[in-house]
PDB file of N, CA and C in Angstrom:
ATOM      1  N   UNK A   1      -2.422  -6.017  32.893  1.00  0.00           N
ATOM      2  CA  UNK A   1      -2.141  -4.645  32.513  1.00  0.00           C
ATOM      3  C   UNK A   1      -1.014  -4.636  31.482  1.00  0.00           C
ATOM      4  N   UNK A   2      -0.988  -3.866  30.643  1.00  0.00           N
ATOM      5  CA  UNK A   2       0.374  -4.082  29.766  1.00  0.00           C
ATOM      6  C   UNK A   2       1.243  -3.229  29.993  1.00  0.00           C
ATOM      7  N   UNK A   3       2.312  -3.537  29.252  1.00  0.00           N
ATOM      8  CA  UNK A   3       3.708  -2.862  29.415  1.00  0.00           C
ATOM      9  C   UNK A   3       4.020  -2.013  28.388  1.00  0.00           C
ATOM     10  N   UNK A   4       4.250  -0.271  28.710  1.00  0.00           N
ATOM     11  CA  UNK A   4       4.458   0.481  27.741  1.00  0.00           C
ATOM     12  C   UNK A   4       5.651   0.557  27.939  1.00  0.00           C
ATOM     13  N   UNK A   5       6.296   1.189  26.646  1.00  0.00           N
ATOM     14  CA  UNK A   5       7.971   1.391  26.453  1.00  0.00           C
ATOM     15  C   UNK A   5       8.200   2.867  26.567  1.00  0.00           C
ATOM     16  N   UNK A   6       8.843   3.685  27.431  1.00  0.00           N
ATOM     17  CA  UNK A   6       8.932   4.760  27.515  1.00  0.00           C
ATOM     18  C   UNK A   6      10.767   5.079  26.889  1.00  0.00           C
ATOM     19  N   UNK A   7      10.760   6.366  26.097  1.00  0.00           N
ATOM     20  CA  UNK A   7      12.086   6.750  26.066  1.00  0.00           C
ATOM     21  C   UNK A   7      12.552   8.268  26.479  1.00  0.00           C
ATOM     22  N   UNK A   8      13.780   8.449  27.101  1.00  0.00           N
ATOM     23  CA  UNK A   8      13.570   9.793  27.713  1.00  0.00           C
ATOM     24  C   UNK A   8      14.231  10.908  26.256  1.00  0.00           C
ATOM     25  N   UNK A   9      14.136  11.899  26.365  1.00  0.00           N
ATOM     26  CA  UNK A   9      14.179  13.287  25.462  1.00  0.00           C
ATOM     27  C   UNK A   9      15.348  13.851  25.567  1.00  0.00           C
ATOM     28  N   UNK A  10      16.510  13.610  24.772  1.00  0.00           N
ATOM     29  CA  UNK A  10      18.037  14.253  24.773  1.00  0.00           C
ATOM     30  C   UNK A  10      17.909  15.528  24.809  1.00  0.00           C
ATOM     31  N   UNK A  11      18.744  16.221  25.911  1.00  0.00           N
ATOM     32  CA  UNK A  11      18.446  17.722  25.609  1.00  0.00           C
ATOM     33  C   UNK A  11      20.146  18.139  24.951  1.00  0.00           C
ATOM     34  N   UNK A  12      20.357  16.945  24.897  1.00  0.00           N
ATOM     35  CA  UNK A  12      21.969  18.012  24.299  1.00  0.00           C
ATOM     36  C   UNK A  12      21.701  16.900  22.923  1.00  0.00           C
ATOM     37  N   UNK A  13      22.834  17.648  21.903  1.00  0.00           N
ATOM     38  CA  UNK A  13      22.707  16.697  20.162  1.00  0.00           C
ATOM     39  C   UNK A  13      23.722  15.859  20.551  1.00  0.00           C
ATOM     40  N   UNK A  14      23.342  14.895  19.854  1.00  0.00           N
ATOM     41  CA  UNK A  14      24.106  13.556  19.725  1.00  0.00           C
ATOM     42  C   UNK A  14      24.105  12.769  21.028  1.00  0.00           C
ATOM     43  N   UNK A  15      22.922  12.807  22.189  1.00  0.00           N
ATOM     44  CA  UNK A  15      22.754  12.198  22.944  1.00  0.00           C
ATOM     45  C   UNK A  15      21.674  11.096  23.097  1.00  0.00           C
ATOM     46  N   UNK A  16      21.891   9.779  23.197  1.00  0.00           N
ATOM     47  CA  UNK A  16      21.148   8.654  23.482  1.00  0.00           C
ATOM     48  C   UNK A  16      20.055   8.603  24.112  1.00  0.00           C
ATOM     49  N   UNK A  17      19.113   8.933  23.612  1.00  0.00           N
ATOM     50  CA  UNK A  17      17.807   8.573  24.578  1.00  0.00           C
ATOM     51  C   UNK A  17      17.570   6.952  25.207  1.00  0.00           C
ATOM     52  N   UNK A  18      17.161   6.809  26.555  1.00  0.00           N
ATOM     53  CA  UNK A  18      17.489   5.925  27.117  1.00  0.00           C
ATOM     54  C   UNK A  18      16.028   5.155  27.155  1.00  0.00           C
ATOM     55  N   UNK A  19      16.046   4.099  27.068  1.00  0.00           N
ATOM     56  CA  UNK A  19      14.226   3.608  26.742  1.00  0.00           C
ATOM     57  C   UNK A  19      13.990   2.367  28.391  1.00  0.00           C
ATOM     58  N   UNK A  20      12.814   2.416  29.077  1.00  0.00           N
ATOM     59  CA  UNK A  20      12.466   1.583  29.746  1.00  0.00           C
ATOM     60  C   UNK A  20      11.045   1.568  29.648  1.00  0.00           C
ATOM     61  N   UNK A  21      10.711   0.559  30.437  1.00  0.00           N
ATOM     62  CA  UNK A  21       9.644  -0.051  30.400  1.00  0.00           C
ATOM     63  C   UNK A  21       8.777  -0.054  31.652  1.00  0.00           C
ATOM     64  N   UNK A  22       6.914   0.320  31.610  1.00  0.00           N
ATOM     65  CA  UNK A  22       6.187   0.866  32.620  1.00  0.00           C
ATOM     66  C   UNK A  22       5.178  -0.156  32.501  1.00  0.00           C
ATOM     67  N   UNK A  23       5.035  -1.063  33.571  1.00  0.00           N
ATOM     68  CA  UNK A  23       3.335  -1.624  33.870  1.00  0.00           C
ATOM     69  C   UNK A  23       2.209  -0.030  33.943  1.00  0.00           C
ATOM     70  N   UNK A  24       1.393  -0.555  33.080  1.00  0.00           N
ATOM     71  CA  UNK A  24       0.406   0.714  33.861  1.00  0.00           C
ATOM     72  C   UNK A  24      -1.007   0.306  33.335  1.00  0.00           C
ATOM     73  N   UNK A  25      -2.035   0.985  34.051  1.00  0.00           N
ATOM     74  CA  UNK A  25      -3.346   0.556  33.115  1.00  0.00           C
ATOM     75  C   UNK A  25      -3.389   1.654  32.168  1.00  0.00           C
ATOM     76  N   UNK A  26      -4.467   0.767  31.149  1.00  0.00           N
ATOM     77  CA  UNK A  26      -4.794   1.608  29.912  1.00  0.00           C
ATOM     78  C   UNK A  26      -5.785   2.639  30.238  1.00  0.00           C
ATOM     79  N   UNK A  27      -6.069   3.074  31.238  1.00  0.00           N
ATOM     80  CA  UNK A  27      -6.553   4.467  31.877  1.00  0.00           C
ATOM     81  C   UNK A  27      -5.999   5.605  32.546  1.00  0.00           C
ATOM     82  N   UNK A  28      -4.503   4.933  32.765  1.00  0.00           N
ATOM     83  CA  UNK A  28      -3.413   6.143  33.094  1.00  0.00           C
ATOM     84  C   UNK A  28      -2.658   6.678  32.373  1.00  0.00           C
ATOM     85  N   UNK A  29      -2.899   8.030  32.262  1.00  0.00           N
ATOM     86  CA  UNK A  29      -2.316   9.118  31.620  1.00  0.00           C
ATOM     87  C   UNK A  29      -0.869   8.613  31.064  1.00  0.00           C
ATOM     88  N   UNK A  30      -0.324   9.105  29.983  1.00  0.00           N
ATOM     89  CA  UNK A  30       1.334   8.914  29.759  1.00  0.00           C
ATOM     90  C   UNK A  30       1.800   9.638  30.612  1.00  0.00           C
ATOM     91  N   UNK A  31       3.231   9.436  31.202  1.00  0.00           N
ATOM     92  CA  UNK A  31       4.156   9.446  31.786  1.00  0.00           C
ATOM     93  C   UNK A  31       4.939  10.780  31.108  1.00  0.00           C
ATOM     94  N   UNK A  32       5.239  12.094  31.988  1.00  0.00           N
ATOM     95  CA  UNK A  32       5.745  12.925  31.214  1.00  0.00           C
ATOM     96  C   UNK A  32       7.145  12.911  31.773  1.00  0.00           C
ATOM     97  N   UNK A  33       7.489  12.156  33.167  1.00  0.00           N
ATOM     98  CA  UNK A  33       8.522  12.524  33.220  1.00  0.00           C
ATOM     99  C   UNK A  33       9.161  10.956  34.022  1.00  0.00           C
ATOM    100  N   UNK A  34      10.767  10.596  33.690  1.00  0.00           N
ATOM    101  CA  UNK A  34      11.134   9.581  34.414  1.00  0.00           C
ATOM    102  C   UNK A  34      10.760   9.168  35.525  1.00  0.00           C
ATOM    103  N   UNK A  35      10.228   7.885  36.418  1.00  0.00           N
ATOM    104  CA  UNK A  35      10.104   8.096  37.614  1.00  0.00           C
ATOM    105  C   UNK A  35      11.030   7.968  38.873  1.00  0.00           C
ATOM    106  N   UNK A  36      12.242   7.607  38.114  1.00  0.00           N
ATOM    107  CA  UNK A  36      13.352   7.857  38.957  1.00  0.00           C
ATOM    108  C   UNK A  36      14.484   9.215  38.780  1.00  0.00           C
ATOM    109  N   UNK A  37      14.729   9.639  37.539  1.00  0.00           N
ATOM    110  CA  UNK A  37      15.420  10.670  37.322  1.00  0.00           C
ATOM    111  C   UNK A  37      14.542  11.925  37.087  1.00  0.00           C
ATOM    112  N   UNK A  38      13.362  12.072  36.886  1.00  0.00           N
ATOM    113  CA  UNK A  38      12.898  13.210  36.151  1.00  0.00           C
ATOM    114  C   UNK A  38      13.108  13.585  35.251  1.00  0.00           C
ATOM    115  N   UNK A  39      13.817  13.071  34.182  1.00  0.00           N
ATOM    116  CA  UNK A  39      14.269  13.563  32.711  1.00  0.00           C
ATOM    117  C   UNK A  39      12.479  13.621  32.341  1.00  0.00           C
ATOM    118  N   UNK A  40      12.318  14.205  30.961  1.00  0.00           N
ATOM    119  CA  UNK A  40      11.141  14.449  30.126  1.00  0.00           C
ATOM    120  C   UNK A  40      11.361  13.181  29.580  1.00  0.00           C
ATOM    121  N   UNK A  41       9.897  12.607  29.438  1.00  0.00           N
ATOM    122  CA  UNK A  41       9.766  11.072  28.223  1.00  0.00           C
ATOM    123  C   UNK A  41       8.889  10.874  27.568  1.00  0.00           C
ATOM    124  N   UNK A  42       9.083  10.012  26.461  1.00  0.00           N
ATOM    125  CA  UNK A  42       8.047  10.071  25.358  1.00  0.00           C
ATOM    126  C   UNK A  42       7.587   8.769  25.255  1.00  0.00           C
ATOM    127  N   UNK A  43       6.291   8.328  25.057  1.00  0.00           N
ATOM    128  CA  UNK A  43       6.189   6.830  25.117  1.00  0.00           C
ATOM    129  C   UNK A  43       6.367   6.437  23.772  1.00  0.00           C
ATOM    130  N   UNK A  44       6.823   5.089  23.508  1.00  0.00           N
ATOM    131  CA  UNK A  44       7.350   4.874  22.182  1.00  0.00           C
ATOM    132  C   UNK A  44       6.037   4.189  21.451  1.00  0.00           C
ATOM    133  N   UNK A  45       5.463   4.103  20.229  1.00  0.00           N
ATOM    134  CA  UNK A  45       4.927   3.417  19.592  1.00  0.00           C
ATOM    135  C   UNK A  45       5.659   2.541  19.079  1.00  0.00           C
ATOM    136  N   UNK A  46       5.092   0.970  19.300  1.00  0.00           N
ATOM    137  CA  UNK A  46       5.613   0.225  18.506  1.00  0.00           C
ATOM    138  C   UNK A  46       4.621  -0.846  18.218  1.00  0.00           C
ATOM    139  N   UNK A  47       5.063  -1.815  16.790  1.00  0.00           N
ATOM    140  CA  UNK A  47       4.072  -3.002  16.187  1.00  0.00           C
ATOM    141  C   UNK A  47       3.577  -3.643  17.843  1.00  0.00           C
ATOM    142  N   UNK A  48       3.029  -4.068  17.673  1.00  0.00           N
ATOM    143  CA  UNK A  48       1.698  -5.091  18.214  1.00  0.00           C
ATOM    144  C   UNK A  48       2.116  -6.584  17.232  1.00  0.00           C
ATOM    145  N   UNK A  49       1.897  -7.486  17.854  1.00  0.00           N
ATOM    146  CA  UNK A  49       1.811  -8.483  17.025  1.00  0.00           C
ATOM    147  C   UNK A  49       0.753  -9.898  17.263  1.00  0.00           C
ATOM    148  N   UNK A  50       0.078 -10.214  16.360  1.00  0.00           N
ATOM    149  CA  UNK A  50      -1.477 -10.581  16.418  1.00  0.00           C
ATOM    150  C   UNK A  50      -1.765 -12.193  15.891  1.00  0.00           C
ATOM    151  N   UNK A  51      -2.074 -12.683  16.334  1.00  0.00           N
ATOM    152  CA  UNK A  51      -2.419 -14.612  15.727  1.00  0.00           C
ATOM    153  C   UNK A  51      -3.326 -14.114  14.399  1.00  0.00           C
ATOM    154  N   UNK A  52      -2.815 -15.125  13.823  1.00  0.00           N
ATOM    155  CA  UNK A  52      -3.304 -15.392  12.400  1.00  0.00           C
ATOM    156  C   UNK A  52      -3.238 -16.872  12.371  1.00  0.00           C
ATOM    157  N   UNK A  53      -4.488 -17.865  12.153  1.00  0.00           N
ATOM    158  CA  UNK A  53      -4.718 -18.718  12.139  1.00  0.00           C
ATOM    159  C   UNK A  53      -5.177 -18.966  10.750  1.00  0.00           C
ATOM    160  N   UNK A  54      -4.590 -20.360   9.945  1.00  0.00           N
ATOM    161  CA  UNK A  54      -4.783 -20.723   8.467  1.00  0.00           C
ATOM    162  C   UNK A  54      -5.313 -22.094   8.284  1.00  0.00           C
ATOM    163  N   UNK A  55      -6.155 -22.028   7.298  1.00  0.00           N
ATOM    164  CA  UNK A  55      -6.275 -23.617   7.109  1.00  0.00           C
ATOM    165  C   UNK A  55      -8.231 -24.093   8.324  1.00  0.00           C
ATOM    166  N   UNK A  56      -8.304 -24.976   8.249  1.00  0.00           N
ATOM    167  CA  UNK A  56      -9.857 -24.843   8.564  1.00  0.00           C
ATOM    168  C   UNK A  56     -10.034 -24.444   9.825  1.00  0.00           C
ATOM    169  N   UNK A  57     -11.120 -23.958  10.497  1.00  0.00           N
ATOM    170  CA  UNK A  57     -11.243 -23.358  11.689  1.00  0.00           C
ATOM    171  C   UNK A  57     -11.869 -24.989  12.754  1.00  0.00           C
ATOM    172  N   UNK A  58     -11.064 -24.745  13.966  1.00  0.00           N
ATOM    173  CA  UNK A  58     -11.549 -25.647  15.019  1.00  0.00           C
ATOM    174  C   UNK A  58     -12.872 -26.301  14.813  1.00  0.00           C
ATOM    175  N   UNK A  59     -13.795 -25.673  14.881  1.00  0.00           N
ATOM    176  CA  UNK A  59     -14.759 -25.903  14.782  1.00  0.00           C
ATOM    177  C   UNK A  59     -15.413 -27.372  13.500  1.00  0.00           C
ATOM    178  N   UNK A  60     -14.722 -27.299  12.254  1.00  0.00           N
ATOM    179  CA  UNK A  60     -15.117 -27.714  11.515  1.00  0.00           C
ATOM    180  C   UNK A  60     -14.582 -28.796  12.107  1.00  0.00           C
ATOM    181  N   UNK A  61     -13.647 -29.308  12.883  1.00  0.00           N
ATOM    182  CA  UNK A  61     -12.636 -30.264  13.021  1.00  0.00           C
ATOM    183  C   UNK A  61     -13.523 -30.887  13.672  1.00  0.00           C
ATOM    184  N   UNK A  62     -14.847 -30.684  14.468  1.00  0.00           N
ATOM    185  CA  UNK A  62     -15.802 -31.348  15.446  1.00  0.00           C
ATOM    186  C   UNK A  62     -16.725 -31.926  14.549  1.00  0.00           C
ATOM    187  N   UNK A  63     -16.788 -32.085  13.415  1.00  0.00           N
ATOM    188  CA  UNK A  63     -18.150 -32.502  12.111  1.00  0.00           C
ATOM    189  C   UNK A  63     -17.421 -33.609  11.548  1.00  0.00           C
ATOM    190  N   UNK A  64     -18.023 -34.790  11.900  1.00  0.00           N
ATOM    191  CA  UNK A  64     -17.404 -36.268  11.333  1.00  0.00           C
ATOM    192  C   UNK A  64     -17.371 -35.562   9.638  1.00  0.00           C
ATOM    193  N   UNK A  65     -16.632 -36.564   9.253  1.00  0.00           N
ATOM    194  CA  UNK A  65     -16.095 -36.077   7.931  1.00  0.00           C
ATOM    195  C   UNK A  65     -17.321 -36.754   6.639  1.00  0.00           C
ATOM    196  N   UNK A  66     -18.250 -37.778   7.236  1.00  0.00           N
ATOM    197  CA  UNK A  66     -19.381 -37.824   6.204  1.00  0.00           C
ATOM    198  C   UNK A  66     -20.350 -36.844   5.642  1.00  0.00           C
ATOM    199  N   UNK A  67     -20.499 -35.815   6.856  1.00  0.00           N
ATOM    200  CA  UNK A  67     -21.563 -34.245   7.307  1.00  0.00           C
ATOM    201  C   UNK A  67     -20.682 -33.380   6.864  1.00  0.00           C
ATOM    202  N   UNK A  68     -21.413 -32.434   5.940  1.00  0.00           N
ATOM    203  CA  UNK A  68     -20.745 -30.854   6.183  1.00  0.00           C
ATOM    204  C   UNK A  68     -21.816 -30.117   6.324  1.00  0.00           C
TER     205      UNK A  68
END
């Protein structure tokens, strides 16, 4: 299951929104409110980061080098 990043909603200016982190499945609703304080929260978007593989693929590496 993955881990979303939740941050809670300053209701006064110049206050720190506080950010934690929720196991949940990707079929449960966002989280509108802390589950320990009840403050209001917003889930954060953030990058993803993804394999990028360069140079010949596995596969070719199995074909003696006389055959292509």
């Amino acid at each position: 299951m993955p881990t979303y990043i939740y941050q809670t909603i300053p209701k006064k200016k110049g206050q720190k929104p506080k950010r934690f982190e929720v196991v949940q499945s990707m079929k449960d609703k966002p989280l509108k409110k802390h589950p320990e304080t009840g403050e209001p929260v917003e889930r954060v978007i953030t990058g993803g980061c993804g394999v990028v593989f360069h140079g010949p693929s596995i596969m070719s590496m199995n074909v003696p080098r006389g055959r292509k």
